[in-house]
PDB file of N, CA and C in Angstrom:
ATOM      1  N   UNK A   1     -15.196   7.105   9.215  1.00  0.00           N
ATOM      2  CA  UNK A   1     -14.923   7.309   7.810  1.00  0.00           C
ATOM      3  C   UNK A   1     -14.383   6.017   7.202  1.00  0.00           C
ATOM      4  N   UNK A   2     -14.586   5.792   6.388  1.00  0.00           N
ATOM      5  CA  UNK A   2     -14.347   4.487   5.090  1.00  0.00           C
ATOM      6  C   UNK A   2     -13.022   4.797   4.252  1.00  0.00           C
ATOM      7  N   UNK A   3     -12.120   4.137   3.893  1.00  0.00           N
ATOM      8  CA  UNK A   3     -10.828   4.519   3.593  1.00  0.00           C
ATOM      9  C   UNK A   3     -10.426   3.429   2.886  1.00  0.00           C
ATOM     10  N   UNK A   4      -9.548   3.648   1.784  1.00  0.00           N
ATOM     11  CA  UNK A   4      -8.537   2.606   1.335  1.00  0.00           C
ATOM     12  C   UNK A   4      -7.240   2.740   1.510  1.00  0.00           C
ATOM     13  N   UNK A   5      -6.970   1.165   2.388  1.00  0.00           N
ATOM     14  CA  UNK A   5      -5.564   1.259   2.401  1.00  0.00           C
ATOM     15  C   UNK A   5      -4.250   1.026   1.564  1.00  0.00           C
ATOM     16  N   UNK A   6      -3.183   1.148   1.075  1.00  0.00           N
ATOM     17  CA  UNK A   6      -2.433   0.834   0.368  1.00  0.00           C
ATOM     18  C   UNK A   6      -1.300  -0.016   1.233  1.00  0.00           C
ATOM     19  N   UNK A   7      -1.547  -1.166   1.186  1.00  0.00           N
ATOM     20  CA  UNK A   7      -0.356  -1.919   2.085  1.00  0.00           C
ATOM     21  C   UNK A   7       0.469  -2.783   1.178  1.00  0.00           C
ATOM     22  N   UNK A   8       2.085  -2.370   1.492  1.00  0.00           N
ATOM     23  CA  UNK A   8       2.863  -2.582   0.228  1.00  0.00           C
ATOM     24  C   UNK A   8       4.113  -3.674   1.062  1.00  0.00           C
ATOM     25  N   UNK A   9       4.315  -4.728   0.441  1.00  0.00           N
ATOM     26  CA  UNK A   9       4.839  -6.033   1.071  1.00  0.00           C
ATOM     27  C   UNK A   9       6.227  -6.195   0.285  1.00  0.00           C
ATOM     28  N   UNK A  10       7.807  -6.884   0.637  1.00  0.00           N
ATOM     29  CA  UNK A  10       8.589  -6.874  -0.193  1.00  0.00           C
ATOM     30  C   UNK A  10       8.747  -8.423   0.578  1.00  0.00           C
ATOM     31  N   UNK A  11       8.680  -8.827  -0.506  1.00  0.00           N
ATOM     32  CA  UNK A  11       8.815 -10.257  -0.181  1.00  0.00           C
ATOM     33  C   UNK A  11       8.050 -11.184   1.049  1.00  0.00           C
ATOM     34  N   UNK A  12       6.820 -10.637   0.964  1.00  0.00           N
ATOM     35  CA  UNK A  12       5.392 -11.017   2.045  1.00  0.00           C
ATOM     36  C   UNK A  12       5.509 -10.628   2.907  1.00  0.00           C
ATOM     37  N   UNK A  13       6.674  -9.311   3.435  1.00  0.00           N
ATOM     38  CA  UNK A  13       6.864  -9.113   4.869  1.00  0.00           C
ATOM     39  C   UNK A  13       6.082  -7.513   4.428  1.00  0.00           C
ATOM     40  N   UNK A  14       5.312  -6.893   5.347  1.00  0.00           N
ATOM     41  CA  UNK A  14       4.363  -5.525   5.065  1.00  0.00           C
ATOM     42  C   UNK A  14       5.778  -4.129   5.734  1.00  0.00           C
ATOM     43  N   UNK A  15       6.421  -3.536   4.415  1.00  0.00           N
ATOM     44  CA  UNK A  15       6.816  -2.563   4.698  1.00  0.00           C
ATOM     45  C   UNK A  15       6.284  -1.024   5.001  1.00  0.00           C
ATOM     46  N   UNK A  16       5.314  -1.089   4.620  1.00  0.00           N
ATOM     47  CA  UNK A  16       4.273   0.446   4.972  1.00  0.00           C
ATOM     48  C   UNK A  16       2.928   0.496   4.674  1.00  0.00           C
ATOM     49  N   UNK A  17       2.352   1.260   4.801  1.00  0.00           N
ATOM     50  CA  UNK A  17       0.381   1.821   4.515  1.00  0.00           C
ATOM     51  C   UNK A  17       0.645   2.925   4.421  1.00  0.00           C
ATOM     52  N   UNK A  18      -0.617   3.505   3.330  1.00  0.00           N
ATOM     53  CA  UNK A  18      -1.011   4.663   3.536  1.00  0.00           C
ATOM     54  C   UNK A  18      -2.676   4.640   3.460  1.00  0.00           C
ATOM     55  N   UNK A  19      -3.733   5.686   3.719  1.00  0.00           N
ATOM     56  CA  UNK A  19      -4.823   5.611   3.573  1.00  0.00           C
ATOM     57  C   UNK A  19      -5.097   6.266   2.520  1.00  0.00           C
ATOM     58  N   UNK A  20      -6.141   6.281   1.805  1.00  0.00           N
ATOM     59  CA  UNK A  20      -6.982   6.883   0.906  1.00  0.00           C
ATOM     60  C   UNK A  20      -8.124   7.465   0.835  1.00  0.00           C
ATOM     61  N   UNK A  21      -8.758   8.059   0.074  1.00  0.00           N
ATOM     62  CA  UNK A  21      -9.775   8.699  -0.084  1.00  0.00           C
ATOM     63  C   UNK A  21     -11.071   7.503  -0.853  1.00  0.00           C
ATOM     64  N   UNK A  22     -10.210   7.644  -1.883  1.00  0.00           N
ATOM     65  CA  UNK A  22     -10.563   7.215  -3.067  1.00  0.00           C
ATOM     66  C   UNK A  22      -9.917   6.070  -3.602  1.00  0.00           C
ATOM     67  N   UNK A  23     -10.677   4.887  -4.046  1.00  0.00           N
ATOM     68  CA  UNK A  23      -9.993   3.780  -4.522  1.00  0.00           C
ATOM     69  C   UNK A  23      -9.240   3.890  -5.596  1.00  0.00           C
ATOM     70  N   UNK A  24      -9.701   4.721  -6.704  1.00  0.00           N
ATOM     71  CA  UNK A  24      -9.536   4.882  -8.114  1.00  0.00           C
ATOM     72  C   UNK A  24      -7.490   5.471  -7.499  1.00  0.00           C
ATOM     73  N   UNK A  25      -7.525   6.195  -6.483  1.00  0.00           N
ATOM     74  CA  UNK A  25      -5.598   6.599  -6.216  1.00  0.00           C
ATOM     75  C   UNK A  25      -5.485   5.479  -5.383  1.00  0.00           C
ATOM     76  N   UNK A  26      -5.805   4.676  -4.611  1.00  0.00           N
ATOM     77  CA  UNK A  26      -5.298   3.760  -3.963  1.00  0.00           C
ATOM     78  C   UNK A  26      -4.793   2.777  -5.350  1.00  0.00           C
ATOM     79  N   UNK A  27      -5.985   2.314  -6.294  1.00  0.00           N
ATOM     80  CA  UNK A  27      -5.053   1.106  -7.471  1.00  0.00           C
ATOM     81  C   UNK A  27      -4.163   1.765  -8.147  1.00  0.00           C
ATOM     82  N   UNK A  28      -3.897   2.758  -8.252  1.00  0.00           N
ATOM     83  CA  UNK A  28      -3.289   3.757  -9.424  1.00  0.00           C
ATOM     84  C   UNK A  28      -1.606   3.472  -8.615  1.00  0.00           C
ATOM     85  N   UNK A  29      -1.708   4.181  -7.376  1.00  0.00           N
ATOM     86  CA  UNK A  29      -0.572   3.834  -6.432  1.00  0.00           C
ATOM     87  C   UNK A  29      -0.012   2.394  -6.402  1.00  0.00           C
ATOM     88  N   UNK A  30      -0.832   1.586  -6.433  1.00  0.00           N
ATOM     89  CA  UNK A  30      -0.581   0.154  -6.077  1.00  0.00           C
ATOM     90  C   UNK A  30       0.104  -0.437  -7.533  1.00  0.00           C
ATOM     91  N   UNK A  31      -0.675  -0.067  -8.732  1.00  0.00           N
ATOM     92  CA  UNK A  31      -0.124  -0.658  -9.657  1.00  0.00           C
ATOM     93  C   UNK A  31       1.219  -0.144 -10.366  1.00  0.00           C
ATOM     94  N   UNK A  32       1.559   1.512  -9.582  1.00  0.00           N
ATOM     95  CA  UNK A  32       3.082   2.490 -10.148  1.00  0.00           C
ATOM     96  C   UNK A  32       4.120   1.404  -9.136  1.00  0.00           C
ATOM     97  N   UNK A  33       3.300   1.136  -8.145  1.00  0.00           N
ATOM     98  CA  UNK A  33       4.586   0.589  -7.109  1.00  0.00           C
ATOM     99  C   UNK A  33       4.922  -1.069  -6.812  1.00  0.00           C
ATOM    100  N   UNK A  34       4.038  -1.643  -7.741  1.00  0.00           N
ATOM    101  CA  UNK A  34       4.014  -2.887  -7.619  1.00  0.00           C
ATOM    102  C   UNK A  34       5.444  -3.617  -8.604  1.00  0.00           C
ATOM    103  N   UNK A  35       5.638  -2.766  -9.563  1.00  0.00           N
ATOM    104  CA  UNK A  35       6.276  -3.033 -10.723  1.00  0.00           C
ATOM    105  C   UNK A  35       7.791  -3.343 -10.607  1.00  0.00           C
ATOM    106  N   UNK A  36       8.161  -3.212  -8.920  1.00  0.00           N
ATOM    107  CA  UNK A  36       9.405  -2.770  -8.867  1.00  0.00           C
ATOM    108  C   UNK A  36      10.188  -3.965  -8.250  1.00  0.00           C
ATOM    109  N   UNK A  37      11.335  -4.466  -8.586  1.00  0.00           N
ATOM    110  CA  UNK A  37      11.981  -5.358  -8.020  1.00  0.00           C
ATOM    111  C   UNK A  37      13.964  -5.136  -7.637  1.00  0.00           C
ATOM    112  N   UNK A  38      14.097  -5.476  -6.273  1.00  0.00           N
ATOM    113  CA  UNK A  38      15.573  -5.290  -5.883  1.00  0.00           C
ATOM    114  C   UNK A  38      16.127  -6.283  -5.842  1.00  0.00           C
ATOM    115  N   UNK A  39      17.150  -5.689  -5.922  1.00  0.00           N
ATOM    116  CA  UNK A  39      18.230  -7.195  -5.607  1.00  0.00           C
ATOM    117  C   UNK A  39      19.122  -6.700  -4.259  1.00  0.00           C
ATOM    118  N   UNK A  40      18.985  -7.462  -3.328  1.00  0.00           N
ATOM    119  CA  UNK A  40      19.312  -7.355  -1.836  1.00  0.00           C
ATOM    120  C   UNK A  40      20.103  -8.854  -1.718  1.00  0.00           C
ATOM    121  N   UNK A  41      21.290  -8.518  -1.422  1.00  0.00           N
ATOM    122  CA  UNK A  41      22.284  -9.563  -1.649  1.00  0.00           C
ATOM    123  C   UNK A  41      22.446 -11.012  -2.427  1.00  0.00           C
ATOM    124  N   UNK A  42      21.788 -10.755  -3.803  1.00  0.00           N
ATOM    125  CA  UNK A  42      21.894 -10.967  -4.592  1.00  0.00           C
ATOM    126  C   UNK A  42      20.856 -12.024  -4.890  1.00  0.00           C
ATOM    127  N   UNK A  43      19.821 -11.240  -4.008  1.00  0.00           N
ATOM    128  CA  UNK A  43      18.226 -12.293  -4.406  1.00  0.00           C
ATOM    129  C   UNK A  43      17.672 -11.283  -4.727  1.00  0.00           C
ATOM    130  N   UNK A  44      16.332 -11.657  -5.534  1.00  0.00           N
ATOM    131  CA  UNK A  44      15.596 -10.774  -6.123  1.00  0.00           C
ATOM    132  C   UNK A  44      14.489 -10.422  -5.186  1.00  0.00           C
ATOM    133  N   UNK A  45      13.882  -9.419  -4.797  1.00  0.00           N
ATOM    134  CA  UNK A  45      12.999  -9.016  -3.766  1.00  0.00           C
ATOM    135  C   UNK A  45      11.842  -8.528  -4.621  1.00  0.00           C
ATOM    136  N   UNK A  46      10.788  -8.625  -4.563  1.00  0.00           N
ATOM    137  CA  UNK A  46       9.501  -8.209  -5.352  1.00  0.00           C
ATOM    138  C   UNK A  46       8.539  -7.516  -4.299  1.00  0.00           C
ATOM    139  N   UNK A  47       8.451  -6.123  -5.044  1.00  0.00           N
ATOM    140  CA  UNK A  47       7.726  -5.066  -4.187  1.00  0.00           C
ATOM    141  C   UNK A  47       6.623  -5.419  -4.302  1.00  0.00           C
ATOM    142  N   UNK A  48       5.442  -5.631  -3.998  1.00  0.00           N
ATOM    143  CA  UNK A  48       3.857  -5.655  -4.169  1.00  0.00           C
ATOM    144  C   UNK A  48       2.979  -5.225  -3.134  1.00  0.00           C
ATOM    145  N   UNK A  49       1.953  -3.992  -3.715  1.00  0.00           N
ATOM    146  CA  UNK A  49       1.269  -3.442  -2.944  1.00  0.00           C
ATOM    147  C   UNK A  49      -0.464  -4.212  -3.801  1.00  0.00           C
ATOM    148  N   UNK A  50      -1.474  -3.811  -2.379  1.00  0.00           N
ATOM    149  CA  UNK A  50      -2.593  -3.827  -3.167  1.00  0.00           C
ATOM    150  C   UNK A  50      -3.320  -3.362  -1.525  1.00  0.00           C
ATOM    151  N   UNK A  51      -4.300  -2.676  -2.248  1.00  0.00           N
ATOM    152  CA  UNK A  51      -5.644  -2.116  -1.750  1.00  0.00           C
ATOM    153  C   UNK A  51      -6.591  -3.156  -1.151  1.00  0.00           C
ATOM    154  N   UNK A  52      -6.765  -2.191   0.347  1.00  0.00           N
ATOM    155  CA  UNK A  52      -7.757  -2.895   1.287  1.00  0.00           C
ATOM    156  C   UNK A  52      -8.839  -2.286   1.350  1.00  0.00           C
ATOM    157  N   UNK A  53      -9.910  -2.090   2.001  1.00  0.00           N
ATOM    158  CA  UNK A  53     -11.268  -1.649   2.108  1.00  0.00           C
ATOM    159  C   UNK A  53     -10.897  -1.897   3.929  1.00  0.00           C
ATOM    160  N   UNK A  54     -10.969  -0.272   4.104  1.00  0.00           N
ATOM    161  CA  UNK A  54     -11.170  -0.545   5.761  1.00  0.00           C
ATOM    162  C   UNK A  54     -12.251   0.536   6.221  1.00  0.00           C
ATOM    163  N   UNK A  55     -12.813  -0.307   6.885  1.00  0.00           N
ATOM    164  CA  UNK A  55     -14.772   0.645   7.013  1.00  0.00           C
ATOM    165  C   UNK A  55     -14.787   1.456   8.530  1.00  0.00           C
ATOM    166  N   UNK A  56     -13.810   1.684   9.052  1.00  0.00           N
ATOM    167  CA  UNK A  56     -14.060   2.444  10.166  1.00  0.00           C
ATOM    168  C   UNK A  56     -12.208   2.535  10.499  1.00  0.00           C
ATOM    169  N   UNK A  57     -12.063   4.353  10.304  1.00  0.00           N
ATOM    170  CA  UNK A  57     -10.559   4.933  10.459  1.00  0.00           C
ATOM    171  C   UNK A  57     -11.139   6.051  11.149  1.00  0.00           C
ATOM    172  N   UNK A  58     -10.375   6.327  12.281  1.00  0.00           N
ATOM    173  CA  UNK A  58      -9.945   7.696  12.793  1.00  0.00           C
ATOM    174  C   UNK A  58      -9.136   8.862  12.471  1.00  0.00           C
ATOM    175  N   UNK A  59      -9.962   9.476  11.537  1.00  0.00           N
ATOM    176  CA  UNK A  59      -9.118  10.651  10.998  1.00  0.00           C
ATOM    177  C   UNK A  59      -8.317  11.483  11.609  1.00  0.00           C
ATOM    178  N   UNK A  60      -8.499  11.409  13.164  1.00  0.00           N
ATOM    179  CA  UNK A  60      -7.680  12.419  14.040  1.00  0.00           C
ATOM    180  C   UNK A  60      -6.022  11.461  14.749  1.00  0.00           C
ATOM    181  N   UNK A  61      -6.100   9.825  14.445  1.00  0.00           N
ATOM    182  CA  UNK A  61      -5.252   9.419  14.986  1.00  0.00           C
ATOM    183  C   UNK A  61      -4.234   8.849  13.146  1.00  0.00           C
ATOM    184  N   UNK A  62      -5.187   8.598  11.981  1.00  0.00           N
ATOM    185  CA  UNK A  62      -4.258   8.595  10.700  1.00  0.00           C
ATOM    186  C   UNK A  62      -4.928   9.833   9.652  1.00  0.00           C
ATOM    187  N   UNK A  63      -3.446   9.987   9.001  1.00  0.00           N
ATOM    188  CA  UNK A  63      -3.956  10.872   7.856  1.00  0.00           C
ATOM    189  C   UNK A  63      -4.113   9.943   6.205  1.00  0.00           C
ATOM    190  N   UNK A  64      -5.193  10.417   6.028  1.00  0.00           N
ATOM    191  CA  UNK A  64      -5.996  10.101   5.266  1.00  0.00           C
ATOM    192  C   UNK A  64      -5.875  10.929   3.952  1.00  0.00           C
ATOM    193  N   UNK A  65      -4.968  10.440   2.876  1.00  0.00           N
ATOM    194  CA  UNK A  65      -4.792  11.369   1.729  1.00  0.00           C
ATOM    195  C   UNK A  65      -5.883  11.478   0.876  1.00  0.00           C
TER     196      UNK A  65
END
């Protein structure tokens, strides 16, 4: 199965994935969660996600929203 991933980075280091169905919720996700920035001891941290294209997932070993 063909899937999009959502892999979301805080400061270039990759804090999580999820898979997708559909690209159209993978950018939708990417662009609600991209927007967001912390301050972690008193630097600014910048959340940024964006969508991969991955052409062969095992639906029985990830779930696939």
């Amino acid at each position: 199965m063909t899937a999009f991933m959502l892999a979301c980075y805080l400061n270039g280091v990759v804090e999580g994935a999820i898979y997708f169905k559909s690209a159209a919720d993978c950018i939708r996700f990417s662009k609600y969660l991209s927007v967001q920035e912390y301050d972690i001891k008193g630097e600014t941290q910048i959340y940024q996600c964006i969508c991969k294209l991955v052409p062969n997932i095992d639906e029985k070993k990830v779930r696939v929203y």
